[in-house]
Protein backbone atom coordinates (compact mmCIF):
# COMPACT_ATOMS: atom_id res chain seq x y z
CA UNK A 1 18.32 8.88 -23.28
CA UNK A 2 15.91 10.94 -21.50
CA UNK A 3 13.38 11.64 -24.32
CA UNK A 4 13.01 10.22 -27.87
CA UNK A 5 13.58 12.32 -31.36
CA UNK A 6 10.58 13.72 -32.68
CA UNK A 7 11.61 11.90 -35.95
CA UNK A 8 10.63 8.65 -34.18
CA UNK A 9 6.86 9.81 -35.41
CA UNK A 10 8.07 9.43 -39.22
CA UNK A 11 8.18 5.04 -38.34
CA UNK A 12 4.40 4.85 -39.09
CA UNK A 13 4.85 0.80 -39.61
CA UNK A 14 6.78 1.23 -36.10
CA UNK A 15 5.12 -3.02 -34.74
CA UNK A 16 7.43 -3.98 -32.02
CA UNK A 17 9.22 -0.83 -29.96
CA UNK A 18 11.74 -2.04 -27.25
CA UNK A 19 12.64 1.36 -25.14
CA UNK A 20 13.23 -0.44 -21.74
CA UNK A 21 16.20 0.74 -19.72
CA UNK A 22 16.85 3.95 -20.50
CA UNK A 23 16.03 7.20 -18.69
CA UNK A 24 12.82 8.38 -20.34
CA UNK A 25 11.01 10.51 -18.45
CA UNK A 26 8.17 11.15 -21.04
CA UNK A 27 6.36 9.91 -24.20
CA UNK A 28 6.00 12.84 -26.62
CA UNK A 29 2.75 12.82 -28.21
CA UNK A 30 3.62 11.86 -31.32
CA UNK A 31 3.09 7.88 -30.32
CA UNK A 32 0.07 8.47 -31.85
CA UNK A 33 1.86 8.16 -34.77
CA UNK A 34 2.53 4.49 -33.97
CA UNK A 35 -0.90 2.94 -35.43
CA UNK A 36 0.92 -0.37 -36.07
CA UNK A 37 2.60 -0.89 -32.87
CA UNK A 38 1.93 -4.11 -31.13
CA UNK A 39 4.67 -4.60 -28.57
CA UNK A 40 5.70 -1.67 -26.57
CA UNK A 41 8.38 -2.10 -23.78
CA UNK A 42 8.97 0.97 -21.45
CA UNK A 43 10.46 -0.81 -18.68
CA UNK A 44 12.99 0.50 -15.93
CA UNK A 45 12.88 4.43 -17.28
CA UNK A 46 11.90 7.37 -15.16
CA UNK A 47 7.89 7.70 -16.78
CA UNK A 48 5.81 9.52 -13.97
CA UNK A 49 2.79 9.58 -16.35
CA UNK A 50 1.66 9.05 -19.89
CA UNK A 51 0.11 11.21 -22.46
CA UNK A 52 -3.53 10.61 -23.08
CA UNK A 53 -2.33 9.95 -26.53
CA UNK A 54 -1.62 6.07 -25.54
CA UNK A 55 -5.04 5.39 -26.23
CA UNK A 56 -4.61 5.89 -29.70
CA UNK A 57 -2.33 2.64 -30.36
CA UNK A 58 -5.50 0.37 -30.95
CA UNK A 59 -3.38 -2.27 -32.58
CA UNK A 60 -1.31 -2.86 -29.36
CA UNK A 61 -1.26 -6.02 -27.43
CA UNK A 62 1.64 -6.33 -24.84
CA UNK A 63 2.59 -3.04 -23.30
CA UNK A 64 5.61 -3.07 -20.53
CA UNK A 65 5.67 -0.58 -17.73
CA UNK A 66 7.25 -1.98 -15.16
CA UNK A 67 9.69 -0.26 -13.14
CA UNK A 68 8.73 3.31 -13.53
CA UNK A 69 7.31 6.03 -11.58
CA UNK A 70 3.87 5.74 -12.62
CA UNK A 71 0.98 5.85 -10.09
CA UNK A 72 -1.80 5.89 -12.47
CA UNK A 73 -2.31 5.59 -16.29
CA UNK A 74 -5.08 7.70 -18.49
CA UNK A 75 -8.58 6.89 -19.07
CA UNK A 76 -7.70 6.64 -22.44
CA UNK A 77 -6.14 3.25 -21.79
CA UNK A 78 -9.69 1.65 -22.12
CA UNK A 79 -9.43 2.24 -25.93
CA UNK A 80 -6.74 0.10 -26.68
CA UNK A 81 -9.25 -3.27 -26.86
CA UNK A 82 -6.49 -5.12 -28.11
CA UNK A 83 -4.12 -5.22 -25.39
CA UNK A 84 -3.52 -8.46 -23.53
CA UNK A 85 -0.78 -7.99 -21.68
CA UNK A 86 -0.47 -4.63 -19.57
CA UNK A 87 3.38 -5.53 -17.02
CA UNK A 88 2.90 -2.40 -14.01
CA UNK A 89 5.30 -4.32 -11.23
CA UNK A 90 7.55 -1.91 -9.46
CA UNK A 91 5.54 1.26 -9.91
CA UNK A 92 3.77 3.47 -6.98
CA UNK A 93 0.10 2.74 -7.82
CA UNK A 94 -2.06 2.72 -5.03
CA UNK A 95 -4.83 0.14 -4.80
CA UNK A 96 -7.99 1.72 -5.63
CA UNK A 97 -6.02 3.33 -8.72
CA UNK A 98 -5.20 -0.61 -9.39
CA UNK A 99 -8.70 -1.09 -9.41
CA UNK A 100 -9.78 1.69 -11.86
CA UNK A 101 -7.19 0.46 -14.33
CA UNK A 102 -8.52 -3.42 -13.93
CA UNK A 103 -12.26 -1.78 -14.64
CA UNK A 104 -10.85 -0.19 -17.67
CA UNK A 105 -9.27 -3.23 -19.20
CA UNK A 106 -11.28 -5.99 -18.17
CA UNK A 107 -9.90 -8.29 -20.70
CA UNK A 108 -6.45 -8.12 -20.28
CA UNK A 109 -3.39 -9.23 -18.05
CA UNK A 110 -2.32 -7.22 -15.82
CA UNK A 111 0.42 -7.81 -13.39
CA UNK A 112 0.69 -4.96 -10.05
């Protein structure tokens, strides 16, 4: 599966989301949507980047991105003050861009 159905934006009580190992390539904006979500696993797809629209699942508090393409995440990451748990092994992200993303979430986990 490269990209989800938009009708995954009609699961509005969407709390635990296990998409890891598949071939995703993007998150359509419609995660948003997700206002419940606590657990999000995206590991081992083909994500280069995520939508700015992350930042809107307030309520989430593990988030798995490990084994992607990602070498940075959006600003908007900072907004989600819940999140304790933020899994980036395996993933091109250059050190200083490591550093941002620890300055943005200063209270959370996060594994390189």
């Amino acid at each position: 599966m490269t990209s989800l159905p938009e009708q995954i934006s009609e699961l509005k009580k969407l709390a635990y989301l296990n998409l890891g190992a598949n071939h995703l390539i993007d998150l359509p904006q419609q995660v948003s949507a997700w206002r419940d979500l606590t657990y999000l696993d995206l590991r081992s797809n083909k994500l280069t980047s995520l939508s700015k629209e992350i930042g809107d699942l307030k309520n989430l508090n593990y988030l798995d991105l490990s084994e992607n393409k990602l070498t940075g995440l959006p600003e908007q990451i900072a907004e989600l003050k819940k999140l304790k748990s933020l899994v980036l092994t395996n993933n091109p992200i250059p050190p200083q861009e490591q550093e941002k993303i620890k300055n943005l979430l200063p209270n959370c986990d996060i594994a390189f």
